[in-house]
Protein backbone atom coordinates (compact mmCIF):
# COMPACT_ATOMS: atom_id res chain seq x y z
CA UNK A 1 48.30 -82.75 28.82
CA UNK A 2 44.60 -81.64 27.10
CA UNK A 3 43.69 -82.09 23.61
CA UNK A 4 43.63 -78.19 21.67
CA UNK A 5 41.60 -77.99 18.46
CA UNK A 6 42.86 -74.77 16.48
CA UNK A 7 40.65 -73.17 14.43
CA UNK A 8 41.81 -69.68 12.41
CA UNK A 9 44.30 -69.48 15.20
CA UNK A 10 41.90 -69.80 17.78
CA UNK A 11 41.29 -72.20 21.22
CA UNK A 12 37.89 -74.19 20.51
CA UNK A 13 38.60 -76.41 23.33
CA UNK A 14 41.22 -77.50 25.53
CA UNK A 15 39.39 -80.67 27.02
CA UNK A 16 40.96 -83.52 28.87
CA UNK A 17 39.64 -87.16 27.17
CA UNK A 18 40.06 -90.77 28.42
CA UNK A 19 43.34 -91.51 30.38
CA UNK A 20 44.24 -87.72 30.88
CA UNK A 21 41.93 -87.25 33.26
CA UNK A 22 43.47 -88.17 36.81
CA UNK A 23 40.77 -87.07 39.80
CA UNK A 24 40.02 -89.55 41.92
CA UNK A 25 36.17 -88.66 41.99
CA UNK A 26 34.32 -87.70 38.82
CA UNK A 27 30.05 -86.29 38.45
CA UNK A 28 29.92 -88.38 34.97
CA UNK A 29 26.85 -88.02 32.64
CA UNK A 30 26.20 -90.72 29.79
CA UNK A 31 25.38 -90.42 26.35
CA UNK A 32 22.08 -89.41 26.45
CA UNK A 33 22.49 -86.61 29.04
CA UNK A 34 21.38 -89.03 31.58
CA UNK A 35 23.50 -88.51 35.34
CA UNK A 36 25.34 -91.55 36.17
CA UNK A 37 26.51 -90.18 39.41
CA UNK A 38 29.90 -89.68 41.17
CA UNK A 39 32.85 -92.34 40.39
CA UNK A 40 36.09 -92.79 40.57
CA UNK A 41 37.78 -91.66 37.17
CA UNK A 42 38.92 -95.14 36.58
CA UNK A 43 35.30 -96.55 36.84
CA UNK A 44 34.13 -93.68 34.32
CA UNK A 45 36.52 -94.22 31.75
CA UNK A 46 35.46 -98.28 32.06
CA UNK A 47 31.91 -97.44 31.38
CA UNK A 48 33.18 -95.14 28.53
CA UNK A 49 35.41 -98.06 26.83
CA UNK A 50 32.52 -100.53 27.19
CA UNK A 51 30.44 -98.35 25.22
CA UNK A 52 32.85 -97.31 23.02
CA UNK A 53 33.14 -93.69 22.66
CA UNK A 54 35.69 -91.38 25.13
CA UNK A 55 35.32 -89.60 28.61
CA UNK A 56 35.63 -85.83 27.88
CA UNK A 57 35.95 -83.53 31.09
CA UNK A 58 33.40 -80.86 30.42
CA UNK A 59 33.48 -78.65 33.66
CA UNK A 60 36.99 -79.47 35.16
CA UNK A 61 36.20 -76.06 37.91
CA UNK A 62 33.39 -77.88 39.44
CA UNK A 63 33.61 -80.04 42.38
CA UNK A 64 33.51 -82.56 41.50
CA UNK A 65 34.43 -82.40 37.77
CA UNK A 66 31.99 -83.02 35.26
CA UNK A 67 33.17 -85.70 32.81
CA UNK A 68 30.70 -87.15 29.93
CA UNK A 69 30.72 -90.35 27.85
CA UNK A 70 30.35 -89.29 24.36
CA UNK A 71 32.15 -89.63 20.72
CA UNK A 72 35.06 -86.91 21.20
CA UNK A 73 35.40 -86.15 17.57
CA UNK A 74 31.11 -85.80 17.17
CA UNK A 75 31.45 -83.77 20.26
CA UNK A 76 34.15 -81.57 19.11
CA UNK A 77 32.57 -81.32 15.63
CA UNK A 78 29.25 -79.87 17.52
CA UNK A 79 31.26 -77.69 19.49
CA UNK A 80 32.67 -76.11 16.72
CA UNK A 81 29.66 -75.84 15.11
CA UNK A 82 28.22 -74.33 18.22
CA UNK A 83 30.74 -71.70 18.21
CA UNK A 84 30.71 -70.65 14.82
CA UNK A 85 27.04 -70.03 14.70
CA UNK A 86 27.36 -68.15 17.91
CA UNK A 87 29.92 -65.58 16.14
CA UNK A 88 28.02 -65.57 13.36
CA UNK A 89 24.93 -63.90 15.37
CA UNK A 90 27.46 -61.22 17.00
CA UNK A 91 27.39 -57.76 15.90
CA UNK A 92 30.15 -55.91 16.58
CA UNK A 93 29.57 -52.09 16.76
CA UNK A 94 32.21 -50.19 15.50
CA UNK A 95 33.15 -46.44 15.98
CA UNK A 96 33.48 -44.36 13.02
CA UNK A 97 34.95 -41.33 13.21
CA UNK A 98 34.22 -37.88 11.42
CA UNK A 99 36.63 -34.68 11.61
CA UNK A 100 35.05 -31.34 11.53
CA UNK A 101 36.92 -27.41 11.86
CA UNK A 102 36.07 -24.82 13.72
CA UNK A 103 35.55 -22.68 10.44
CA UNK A 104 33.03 -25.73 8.17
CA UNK A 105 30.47 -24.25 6.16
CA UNK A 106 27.27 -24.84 6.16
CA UNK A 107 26.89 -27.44 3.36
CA UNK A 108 30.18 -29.31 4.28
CA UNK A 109 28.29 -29.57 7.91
CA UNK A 110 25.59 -31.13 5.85
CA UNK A 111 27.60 -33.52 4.56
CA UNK A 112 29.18 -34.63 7.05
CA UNK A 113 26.06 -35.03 9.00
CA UNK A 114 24.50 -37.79 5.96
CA UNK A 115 27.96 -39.97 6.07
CA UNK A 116 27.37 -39.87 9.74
CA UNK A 117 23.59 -40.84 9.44
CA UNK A 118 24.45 -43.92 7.27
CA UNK A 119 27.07 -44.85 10.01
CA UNK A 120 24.49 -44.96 12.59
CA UNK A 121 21.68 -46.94 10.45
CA UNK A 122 24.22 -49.12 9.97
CA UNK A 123 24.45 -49.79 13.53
CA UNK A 124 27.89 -47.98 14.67
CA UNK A 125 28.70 -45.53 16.88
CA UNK A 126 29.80 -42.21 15.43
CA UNK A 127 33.10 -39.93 17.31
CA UNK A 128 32.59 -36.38 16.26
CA UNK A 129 36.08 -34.99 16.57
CA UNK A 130 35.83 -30.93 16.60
CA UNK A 131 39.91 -29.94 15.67
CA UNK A 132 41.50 -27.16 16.68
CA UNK A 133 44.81 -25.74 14.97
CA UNK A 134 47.19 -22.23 16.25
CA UNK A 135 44.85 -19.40 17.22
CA UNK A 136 41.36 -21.69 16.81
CA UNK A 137 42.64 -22.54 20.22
CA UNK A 138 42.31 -19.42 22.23
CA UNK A 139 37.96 -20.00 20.77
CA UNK A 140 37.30 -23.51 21.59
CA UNK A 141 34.08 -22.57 23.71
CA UNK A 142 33.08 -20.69 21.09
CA UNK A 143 32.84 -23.56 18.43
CA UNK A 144 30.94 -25.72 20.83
CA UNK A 145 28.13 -24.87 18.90
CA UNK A 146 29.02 -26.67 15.69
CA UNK A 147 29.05 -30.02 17.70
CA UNK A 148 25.35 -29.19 19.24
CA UNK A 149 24.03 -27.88 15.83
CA UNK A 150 25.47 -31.65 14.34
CA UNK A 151 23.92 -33.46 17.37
CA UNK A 152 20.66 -31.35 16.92
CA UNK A 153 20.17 -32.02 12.88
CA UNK A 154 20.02 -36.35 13.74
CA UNK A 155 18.67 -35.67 16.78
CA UNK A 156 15.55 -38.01 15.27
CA UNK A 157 17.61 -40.92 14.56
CA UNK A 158 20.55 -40.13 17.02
CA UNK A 159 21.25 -39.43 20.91
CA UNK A 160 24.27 -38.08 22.22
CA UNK A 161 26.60 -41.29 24.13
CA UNK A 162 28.64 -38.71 25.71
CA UNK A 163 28.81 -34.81 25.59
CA UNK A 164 31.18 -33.03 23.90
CA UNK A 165 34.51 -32.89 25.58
CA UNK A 166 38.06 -31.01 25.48
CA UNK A 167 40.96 -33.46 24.75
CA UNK A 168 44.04 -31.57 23.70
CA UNK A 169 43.22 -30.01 20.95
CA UNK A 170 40.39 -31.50 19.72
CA UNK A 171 36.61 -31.27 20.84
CA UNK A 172 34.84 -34.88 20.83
CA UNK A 173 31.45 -36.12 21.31
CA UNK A 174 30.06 -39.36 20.65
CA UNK A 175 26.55 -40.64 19.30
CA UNK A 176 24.67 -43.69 18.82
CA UNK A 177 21.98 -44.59 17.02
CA UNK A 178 18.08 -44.95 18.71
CA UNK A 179 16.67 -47.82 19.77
CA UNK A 180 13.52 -48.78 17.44
């Protein structure tokens, strides 16, 4: 059985303290980070009584497992904060996604073309989605120009991810913003 902190629905840890863990032979590290060697579990969780804190496993893969002598709930508390500053640092890019016709006029190209240069200073990815509807489909080639013409007016703050493409009956390309 391991010890699960939940969080928001999510696994912090699943670690194995104190009598849980059952190897025979155990790397154990002490409080201060110092390496106490390889012991037998029992031994380890001895050493971890006398002082008075727990024996977490930290690296049950390795051979043998790592197992540490510290407080369990200041350890856990650290790892949470650990992992929460982590995801705060994270940017997750996100694809927006503009529409266009085959038949868009000149200032509704415009348009379009601003919303998709605030998407891409803000750090997304933009999908350009060229759609075709009943006879627009027999000129699909034809329209390919609309999607270079977009590509071509942010071509100073944009490069193309990948080039447009036939999917059904749409047209997509994708852009991202330069790197500074």
């Amino acid at each position: 059985m391991s010890v699960t902190l939940l969080t928001e629905g999510k696994t912090i840890s699943d670690l194995m303290i104190n009598e849980q863990i059952r190897d025979k032979e155990v790397r154990v590290i002490g409080e201060n980070g110092e390496q106490l060697g390889i012991m037998s579990a029992k031994e380890a969780q001895k050493l971890a009584e006398d002082a008075g804190v727990d024996l977490v496993k930290i690296a049950p893969t390795a051979n043998p497992p790592v197992c540490r002598i510290v407080d369990y709930g200041k350890f856990k508390y650290e790892q949470m904060k650990r992992d929460k500053e982590a995801k705060k640092k994270q940017h997750v890019v996100e694809v927006k996604e503009i529409r266009l016709s085959p038949n868009i006029d000149t200032n509704d190209l415009n348009t379009k073309m601003n919303a998709a240069k605030k998407f891409l200073t803000g750090g997304d990815r933009v999908k350009i989605t060229l759609r075709f509807r009943g006879r627009e489909m027999a000129h699909m080639q034809q329209s390919k120009h609309i999607l270079d013409d977009f590509a071509e007016g942010l071509k100073d703050i944009a490069v193309i991810d990948k080039a447009p493409k036939v999917e059904g009956r749409s047209m997509t390309m994708f852009l991202t913003g330069k790197k500074n």
